[in-house]
Protein backbone atom coordinates (compact mmCIF):
# COMPACT_ATOMS: atom_id res chain seq x y z
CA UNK A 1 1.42 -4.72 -32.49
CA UNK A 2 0.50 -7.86 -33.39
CA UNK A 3 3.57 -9.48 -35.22
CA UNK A 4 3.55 -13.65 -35.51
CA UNK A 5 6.64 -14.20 -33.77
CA UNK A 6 8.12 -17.43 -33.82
CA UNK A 7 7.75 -19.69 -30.15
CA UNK A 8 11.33 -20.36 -28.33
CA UNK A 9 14.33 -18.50 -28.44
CA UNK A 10 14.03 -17.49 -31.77
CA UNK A 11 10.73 -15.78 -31.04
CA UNK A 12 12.49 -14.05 -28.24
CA UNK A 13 15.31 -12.80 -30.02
CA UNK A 14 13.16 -11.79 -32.45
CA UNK A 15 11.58 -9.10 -29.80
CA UNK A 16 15.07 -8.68 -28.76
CA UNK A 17 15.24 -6.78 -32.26
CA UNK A 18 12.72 -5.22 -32.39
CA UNK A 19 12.87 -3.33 -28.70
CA UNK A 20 16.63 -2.99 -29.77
CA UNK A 21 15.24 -0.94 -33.33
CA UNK A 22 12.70 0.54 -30.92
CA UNK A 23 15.49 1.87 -28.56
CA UNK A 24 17.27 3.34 -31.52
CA UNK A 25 14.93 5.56 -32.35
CA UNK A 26 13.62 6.85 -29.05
CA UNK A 27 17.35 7.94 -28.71
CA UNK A 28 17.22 9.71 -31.78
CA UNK A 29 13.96 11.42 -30.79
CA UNK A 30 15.35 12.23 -27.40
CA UNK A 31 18.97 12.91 -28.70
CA UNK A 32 16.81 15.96 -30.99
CA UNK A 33 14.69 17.10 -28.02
CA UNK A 34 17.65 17.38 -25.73
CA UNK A 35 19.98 18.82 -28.35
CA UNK A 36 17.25 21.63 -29.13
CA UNK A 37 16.47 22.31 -25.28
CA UNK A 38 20.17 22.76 -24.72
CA UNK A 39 19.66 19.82 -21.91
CA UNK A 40 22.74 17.38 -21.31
CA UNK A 41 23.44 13.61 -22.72
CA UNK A 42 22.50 12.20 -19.13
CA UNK A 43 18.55 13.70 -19.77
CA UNK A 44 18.76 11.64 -23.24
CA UNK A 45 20.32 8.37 -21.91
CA UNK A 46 18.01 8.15 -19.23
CA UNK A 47 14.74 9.14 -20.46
CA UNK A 48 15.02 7.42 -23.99
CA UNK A 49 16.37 3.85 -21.59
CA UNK A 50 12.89 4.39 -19.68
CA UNK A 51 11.04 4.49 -22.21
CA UNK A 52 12.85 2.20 -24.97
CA UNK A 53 12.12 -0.51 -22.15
CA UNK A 54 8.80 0.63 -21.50
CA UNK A 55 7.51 -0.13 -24.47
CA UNK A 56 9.64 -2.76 -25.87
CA UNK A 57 8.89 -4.90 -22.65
CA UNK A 58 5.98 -3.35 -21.49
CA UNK A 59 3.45 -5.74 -22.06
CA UNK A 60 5.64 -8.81 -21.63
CA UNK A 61 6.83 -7.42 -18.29
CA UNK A 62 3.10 -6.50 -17.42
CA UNK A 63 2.11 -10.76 -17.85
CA UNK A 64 5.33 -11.88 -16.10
CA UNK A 65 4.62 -9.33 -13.40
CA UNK A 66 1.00 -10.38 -13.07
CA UNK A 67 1.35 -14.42 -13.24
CA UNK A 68 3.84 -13.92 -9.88
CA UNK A 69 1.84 -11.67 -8.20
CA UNK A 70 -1.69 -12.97 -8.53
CA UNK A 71 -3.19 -16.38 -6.39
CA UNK A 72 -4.06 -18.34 -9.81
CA UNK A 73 -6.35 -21.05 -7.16
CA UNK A 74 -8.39 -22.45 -9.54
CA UNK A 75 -7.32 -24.13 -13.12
CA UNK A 76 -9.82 -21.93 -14.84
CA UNK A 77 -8.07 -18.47 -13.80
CA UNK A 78 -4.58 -19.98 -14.55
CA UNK A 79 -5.71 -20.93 -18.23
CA UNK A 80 -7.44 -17.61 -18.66
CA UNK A 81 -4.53 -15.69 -17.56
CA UNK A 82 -2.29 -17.96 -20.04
CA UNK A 83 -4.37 -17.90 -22.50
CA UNK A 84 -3.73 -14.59 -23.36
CA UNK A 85 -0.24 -14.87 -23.50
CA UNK A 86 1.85 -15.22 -26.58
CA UNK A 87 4.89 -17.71 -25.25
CA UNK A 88 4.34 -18.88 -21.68
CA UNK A 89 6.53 -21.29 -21.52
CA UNK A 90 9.46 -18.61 -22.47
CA UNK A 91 8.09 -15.14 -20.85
CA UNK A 92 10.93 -14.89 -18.46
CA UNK A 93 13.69 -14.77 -21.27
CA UNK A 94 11.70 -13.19 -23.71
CA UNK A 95 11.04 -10.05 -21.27
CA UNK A 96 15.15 -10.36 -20.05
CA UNK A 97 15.90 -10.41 -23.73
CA UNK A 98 13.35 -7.14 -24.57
CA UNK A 99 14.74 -5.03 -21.84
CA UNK A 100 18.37 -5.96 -23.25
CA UNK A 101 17.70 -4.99 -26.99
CA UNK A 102 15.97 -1.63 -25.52
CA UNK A 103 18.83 -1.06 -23.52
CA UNK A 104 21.90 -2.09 -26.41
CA UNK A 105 19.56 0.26 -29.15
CA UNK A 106 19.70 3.23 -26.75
CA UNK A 107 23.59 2.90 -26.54
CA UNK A 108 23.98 2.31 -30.07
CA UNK A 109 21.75 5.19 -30.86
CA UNK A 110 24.39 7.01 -28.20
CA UNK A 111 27.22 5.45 -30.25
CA UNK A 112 25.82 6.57 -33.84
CA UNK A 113 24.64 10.20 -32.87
CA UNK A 114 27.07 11.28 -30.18
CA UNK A 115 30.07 10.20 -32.36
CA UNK A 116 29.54 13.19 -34.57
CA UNK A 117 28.24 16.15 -32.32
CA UNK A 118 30.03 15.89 -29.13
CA UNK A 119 33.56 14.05 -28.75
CA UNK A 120 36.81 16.26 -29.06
CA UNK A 121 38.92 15.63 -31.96
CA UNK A 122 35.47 15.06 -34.04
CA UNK A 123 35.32 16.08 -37.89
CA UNK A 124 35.37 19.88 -37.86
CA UNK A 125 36.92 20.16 -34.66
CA UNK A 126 38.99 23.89 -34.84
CA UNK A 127 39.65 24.33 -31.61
CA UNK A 128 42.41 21.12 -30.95
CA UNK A 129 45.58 23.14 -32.50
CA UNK A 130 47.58 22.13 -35.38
């Protein structure tokens, strides 16, 4: 994907909201899949949170991973290896702020769907008395 995001903060909340729309929908995906296979909301929490982060942060996490785990020893390597990143001066937050809006989409996908199908007391809820 290959979005002009802004530098800074606002450039990192702005892939904040975007992993948080992308964690919205792999809930819904997942919420279908697991409502169809007659599998539990713990199969749909934690699968669609894997992968909502996975690919929200993925390649984010990928460059923050690699600059601390590789011996940049000459200046050539280290601009090489920066050059290819978007913000270097802000990868840290921008990955913490990814894995956050994947994380907050997949519980407000859990809010949105699970409200309706699940909870006791729910619209169309016969069985409660009265």
């Amino acid at each position: 994907m290959n979005l002009p995001l802004h530098f800074g903060m606002l450039g990192a909340l702005e892939a904040g909201l975007i992993a948080l729309l992308i964690g919205l929908a792999v809930y819904a995906a997942w919420s279908w899949v697991c409502r169809r296979a007659g599998l539990t909301i713990g199969y749909a929490l934690g699968w669609s949170a894997a992968i909502a982060v996975a690919i929200g942060a993925g390649i984010d996490a990928w460059n923050l991973f690699y600059l601390g785990m590789v011996k940049l020893e000459s200046p050539l390597y280290a601009r090489l290896a920066l050059a290819g990143i978007h913000d270097p001066d802000n990868l840290g937050l921008r990955v913490l702020l990814e894995m956050v809006g994947a994380l907050a989409g997949v519980v407000l996908g859990w809010w949105l769907f699970s409200a309706r199908h699940g909870a006791p007391g729910a619209q169309g809820d016969t069985e409660g008395g009265a």
